[in-house]
N, C-alpha and C. Protein backbone atom coordinates (compact mmCIF):
# COMPACT_ATOMS: atom_id res chain seq x y z
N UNK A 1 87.20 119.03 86.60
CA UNK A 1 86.91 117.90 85.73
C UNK A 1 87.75 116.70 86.18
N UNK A 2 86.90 115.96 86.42
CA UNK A 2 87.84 114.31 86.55
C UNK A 2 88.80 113.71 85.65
N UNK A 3 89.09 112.86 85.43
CA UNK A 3 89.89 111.86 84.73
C UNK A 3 91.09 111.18 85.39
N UNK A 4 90.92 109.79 84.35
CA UNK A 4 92.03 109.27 84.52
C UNK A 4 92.81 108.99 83.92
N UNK A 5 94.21 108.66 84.77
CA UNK A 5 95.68 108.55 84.09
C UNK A 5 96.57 107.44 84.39
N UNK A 6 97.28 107.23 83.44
CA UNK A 6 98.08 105.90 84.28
C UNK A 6 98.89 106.14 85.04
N UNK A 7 99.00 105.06 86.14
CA UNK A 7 99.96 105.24 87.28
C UNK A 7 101.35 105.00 86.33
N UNK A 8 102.55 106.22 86.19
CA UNK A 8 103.71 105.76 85.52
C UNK A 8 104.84 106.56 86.66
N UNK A 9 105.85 107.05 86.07
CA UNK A 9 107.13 107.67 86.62
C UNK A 9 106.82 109.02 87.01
N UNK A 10 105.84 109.67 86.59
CA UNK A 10 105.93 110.78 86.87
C UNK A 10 104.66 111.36 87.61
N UNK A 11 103.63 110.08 88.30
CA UNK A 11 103.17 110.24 89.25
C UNK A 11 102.75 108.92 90.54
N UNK A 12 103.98 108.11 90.27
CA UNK A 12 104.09 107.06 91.33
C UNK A 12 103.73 107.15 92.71
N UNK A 13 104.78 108.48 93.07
CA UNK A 13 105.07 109.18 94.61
C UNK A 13 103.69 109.56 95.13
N UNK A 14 102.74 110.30 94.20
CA UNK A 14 101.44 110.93 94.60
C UNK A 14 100.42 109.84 94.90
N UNK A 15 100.62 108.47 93.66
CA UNK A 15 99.94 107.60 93.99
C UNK A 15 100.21 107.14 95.05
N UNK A 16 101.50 107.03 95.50
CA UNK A 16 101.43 105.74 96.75
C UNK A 16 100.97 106.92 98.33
N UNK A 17 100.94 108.20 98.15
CA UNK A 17 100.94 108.75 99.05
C UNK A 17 99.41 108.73 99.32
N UNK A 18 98.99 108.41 98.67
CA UNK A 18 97.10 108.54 98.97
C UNK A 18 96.86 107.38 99.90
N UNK A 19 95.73 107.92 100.67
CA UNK A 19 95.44 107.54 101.96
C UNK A 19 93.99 107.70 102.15
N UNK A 20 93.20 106.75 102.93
CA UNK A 20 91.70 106.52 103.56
C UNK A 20 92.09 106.95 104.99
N UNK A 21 90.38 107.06 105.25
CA UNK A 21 90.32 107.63 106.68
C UNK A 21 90.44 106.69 107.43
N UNK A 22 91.13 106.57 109.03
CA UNK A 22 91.20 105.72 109.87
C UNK A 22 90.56 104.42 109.84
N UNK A 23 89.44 104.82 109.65
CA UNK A 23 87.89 103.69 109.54
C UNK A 23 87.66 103.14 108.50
N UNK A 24 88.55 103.35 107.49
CA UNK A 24 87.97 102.86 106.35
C UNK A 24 89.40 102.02 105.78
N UNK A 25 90.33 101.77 106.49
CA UNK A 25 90.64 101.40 105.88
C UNK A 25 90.97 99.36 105.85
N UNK A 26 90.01 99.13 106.96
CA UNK A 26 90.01 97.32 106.98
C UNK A 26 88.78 97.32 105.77
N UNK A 27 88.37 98.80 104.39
CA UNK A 27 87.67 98.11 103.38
C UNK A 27 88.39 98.44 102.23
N UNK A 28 89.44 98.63 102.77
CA UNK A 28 90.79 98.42 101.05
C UNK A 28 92.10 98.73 101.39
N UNK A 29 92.16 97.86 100.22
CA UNK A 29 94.27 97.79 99.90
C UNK A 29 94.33 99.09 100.17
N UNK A 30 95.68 99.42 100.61
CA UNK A 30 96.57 100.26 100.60
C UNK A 30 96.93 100.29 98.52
N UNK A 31 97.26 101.58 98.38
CA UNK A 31 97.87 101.47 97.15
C UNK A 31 99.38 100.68 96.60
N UNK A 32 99.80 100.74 97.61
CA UNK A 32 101.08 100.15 97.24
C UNK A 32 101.04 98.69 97.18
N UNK A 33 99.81 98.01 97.84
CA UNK A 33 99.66 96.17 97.34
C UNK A 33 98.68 96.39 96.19
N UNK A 34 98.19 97.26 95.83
CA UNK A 34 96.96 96.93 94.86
C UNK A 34 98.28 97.09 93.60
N UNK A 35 99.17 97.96 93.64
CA UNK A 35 99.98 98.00 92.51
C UNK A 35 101.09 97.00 92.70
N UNK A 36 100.70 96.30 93.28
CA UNK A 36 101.94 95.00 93.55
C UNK A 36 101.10 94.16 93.28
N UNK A 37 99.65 93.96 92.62
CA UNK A 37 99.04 93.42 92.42
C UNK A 37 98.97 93.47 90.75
N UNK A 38 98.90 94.75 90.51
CA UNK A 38 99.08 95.22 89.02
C UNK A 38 100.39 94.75 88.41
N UNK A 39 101.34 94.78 89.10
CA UNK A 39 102.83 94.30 88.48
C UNK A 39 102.40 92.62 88.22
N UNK A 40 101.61 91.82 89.09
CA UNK A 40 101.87 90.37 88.78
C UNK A 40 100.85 90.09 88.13
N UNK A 41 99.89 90.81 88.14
CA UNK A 41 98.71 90.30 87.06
C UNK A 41 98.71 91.31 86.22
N UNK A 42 99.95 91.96 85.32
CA UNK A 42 99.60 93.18 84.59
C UNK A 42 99.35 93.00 83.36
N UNK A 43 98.87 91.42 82.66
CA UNK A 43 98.00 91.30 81.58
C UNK A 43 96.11 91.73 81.74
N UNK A 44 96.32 91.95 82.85
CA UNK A 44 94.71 91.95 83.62
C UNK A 44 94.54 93.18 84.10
N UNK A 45 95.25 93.58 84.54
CA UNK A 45 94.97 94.86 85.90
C UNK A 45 95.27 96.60 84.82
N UNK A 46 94.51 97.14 85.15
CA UNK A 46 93.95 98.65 84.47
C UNK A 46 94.40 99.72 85.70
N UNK A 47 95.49 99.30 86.46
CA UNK A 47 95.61 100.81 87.20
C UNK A 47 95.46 102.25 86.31
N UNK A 48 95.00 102.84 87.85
CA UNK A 48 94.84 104.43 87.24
C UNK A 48 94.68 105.03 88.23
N UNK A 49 95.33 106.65 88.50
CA UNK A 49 95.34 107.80 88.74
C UNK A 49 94.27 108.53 88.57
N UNK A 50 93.56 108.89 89.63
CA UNK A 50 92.42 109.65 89.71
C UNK A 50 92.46 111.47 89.86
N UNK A 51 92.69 112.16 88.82
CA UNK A 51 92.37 113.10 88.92
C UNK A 51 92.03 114.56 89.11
N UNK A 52 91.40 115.89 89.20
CA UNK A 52 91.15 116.37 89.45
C UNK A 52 91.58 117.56 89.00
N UNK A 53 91.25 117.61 87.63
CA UNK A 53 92.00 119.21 87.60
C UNK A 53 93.63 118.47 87.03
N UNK A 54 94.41 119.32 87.87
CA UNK A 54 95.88 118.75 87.76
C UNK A 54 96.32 118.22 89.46
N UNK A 55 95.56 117.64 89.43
CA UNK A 55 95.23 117.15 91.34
C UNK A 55 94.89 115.66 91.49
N UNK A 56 95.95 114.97 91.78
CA UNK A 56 95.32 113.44 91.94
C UNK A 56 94.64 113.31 93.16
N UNK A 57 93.71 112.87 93.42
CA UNK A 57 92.76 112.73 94.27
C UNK A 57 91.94 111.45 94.55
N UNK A 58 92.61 110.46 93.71
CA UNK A 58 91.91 108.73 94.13
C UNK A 58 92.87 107.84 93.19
N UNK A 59 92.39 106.74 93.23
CA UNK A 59 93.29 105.32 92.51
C UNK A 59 92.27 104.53 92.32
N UNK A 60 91.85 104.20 91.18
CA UNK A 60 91.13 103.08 90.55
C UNK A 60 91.99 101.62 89.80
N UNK A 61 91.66 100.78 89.97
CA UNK A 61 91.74 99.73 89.25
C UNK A 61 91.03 98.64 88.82
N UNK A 62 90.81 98.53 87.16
CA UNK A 62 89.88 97.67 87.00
C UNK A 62 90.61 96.87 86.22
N UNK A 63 90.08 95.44 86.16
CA UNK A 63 90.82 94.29 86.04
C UNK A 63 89.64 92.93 85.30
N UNK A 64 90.87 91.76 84.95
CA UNK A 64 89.83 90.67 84.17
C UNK A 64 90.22 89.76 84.89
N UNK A 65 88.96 89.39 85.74
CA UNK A 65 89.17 87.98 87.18
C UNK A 65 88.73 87.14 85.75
N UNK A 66 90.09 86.09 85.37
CA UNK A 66 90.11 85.12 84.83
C UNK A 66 89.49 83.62 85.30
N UNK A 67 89.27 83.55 86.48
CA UNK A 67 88.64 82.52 87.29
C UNK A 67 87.42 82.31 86.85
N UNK A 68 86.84 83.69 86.64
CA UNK A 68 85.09 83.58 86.54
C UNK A 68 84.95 84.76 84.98
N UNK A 69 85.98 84.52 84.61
CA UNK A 69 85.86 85.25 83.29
C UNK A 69 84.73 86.63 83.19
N UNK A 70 85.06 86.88 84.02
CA UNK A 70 84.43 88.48 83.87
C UNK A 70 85.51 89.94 84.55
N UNK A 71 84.99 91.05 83.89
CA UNK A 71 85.90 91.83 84.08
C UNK A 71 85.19 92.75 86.08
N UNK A 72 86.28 93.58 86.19
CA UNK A 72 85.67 94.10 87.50
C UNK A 72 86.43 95.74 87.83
N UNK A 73 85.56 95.97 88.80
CA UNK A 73 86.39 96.95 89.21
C UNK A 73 87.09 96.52 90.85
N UNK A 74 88.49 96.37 90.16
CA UNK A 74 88.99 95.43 91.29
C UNK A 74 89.28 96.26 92.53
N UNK A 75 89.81 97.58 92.41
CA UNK A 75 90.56 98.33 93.43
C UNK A 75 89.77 100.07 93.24
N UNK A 76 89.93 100.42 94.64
CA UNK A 76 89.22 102.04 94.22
C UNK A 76 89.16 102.75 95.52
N UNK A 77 89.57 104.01 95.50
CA UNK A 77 89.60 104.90 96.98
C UNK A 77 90.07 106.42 96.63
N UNK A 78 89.20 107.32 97.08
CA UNK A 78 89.67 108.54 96.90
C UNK A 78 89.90 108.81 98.01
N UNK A 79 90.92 109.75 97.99
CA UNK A 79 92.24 110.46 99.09
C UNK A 79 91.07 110.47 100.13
N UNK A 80 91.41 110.96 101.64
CA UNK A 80 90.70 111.25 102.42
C UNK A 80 91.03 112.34 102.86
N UNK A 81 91.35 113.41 102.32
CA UNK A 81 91.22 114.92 101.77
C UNK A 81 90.78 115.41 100.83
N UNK A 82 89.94 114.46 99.98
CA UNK A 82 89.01 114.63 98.60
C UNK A 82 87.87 113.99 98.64
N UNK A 83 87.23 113.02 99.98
CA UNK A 83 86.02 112.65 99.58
C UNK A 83 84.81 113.50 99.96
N UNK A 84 83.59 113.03 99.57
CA UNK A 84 82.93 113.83 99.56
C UNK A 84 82.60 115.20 99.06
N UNK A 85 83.10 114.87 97.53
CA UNK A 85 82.87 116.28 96.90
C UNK A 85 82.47 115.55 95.66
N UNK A 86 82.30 114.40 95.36
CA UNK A 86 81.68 113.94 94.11
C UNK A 86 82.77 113.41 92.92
N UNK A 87 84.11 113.10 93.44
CA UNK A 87 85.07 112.99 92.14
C UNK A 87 84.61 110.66 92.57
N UNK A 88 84.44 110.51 93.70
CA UNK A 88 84.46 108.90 93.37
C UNK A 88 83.50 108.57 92.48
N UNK A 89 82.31 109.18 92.44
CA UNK A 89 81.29 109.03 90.87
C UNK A 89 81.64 109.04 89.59
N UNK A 90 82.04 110.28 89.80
CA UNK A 90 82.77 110.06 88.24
C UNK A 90 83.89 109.44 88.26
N UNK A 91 84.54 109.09 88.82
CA UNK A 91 86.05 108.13 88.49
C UNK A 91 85.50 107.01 88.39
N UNK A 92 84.21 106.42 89.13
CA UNK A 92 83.93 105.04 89.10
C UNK A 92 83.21 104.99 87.49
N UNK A 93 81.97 105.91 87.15
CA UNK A 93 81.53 105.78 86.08
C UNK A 93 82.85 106.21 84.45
N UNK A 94 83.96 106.72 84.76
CA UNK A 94 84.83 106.49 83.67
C UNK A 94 85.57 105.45 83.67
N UNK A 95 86.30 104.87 85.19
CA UNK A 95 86.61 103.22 85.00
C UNK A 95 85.38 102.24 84.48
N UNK A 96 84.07 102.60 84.90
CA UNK A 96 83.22 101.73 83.75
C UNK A 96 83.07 102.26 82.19
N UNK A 97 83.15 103.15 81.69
CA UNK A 97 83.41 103.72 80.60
C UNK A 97 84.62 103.15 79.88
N UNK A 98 85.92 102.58 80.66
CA UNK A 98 86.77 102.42 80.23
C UNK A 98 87.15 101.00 79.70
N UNK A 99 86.40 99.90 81.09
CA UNK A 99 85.82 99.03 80.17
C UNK A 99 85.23 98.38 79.39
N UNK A 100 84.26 99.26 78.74
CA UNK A 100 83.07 99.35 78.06
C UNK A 100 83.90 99.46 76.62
N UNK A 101 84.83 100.79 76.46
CA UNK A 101 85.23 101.08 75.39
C UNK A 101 86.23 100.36 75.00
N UNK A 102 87.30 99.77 75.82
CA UNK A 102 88.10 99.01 75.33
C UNK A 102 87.77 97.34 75.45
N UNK A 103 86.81 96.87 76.11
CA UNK A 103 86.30 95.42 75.86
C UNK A 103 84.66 95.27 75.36
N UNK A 104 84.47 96.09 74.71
CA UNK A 104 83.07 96.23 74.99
C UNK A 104 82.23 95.09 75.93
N UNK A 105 82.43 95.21 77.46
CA UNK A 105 82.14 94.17 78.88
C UNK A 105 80.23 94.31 77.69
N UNK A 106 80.03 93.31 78.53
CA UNK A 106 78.34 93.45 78.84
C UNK A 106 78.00 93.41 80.38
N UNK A 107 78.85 93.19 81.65
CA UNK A 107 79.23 93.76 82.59
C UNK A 107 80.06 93.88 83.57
N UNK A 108 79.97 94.26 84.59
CA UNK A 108 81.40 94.49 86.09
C UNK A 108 80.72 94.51 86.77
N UNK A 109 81.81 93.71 87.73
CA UNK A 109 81.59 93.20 88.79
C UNK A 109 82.39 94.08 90.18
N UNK A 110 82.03 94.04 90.98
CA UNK A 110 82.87 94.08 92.38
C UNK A 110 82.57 93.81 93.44
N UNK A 111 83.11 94.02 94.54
CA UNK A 111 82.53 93.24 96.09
C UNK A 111 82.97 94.20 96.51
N UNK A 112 82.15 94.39 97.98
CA UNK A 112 81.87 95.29 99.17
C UNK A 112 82.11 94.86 100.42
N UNK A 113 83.07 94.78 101.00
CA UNK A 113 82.91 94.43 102.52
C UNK A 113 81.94 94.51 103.40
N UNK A 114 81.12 93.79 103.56
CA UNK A 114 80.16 94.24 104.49
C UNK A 114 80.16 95.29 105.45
N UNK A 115 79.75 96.28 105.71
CA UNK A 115 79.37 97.10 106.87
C UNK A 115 80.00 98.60 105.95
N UNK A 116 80.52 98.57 105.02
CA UNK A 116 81.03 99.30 103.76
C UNK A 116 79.95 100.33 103.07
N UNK A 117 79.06 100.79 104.07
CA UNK A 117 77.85 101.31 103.81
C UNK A 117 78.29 102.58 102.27
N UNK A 118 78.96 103.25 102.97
CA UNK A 118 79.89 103.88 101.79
C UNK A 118 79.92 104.03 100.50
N UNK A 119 80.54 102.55 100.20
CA UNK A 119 80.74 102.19 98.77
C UNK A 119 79.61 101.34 97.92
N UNK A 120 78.83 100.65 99.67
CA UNK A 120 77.57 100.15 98.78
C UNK A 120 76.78 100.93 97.81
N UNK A 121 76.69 101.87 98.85
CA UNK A 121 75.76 103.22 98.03
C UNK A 121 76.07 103.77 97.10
N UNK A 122 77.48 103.87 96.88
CA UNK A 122 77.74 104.71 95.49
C UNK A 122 77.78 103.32 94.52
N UNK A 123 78.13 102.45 94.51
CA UNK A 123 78.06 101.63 93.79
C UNK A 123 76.97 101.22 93.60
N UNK A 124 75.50 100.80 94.07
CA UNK A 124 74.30 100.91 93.91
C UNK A 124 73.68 102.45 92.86
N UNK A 125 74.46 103.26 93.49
CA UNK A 125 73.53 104.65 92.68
C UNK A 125 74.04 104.57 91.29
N UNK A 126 75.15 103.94 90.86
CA UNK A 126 75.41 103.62 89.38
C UNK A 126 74.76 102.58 88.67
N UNK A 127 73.99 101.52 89.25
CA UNK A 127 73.29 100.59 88.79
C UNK A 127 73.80 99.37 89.23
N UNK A 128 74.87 99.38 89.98
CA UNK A 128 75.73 97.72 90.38
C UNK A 128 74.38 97.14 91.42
N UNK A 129 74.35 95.81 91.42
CA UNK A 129 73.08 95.51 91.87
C UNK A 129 73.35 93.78 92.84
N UNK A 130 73.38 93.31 94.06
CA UNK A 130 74.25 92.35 94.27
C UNK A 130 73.30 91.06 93.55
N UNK A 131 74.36 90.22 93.81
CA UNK A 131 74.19 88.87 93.28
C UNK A 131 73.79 87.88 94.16
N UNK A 132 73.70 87.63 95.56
CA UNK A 132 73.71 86.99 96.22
C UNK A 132 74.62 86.43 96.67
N UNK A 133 75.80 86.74 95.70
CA UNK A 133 76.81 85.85 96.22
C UNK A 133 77.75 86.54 97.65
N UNK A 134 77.90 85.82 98.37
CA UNK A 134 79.31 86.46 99.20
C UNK A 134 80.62 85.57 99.27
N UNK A 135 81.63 85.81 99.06
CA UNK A 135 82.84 85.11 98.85
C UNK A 135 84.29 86.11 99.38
N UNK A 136 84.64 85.32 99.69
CA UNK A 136 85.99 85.64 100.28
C UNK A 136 85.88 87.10 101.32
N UNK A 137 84.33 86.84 102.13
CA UNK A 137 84.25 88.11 103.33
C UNK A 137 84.21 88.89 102.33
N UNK A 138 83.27 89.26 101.00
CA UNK A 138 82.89 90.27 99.85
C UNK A 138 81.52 90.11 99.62
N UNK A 139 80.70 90.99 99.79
CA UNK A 139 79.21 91.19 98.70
C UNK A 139 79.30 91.14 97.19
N UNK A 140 79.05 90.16 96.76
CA UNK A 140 79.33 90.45 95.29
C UNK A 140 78.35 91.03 94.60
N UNK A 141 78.43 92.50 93.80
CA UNK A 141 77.76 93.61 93.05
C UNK A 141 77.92 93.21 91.60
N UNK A 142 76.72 93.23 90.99
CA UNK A 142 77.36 93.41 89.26
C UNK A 142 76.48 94.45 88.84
N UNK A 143 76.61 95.23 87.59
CA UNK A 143 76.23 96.28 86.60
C UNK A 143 76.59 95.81 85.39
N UNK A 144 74.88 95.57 84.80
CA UNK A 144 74.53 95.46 83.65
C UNK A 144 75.23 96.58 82.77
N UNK A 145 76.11 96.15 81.82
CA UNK A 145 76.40 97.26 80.56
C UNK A 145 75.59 97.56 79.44
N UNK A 146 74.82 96.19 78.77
CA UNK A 146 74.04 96.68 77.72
C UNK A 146 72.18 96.19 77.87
């Protein structure tokens, strides 16, 4: 069973130790800037601990881009000794669950690096759908909530 947890004291070490495969990783932060990201915007930023049983196995973060006043799923990567077994689905659909229940969003947003075939797809198979927009070298995706 999935879930998530907050990144605190008593699983920092596991978080920062998670890691992408060679290739994947010019399409995301390292954990340790996405949570150096969470410390300076931490009226905004939703880190979380991904998982598994009693097994962390990814890092999500979803967040409120105040610029364009909508919320997102800003940060996200499961270990690369855990993908491909189905836990980034459900971690992505409970970080949308999560802002659903605590802001009730009407929707989220995120961007895809181009060539990110990967994440397009799982993010497409949940309903995220792009916008046309591209900005800052990102595909911008949104998912309708209601």
């Amino acid at each position: 069973m999935v879930e998530l947890r907050p990144v605190d004291k008593n699983n920092i070490d596991d978080v920062l130790a998670l890691e992408v495969n060679e290739d994947q990783k010019s399409f995301v932060s390292t954990v340790a800037e996405s949570l150096a990201q969470a410390y300076v915007y931490s009226d905004n930023a939703y880190p979380f601990a991904v998982y598994s049983d009693d097994e962390i196995v990814g890092f999500i973060m979803m967040g409120y881009y105040e610029v364009k006043h909508y919320y997102t799923l800003w940060k996200f990567l499961i270990d690369k000794k855990h993908q491909h077994k189905g836990y980034g689905r459900q971690a992505l659909v409970l970080g949308i669950k999560f802002l659903k229940d605590k802001f009730d969003v009407d929707s989220v947003y995120t961007g895809v690096v181009p060539g990110n075939s990967v994440a397009s797809r799982l993010y497409r198979s949940v309903g995220f759908v792009p916008t046309g927009l591209i900005e800052l070298g990102m595909e911008e995706l949104r998912l309708e909530c209601k």
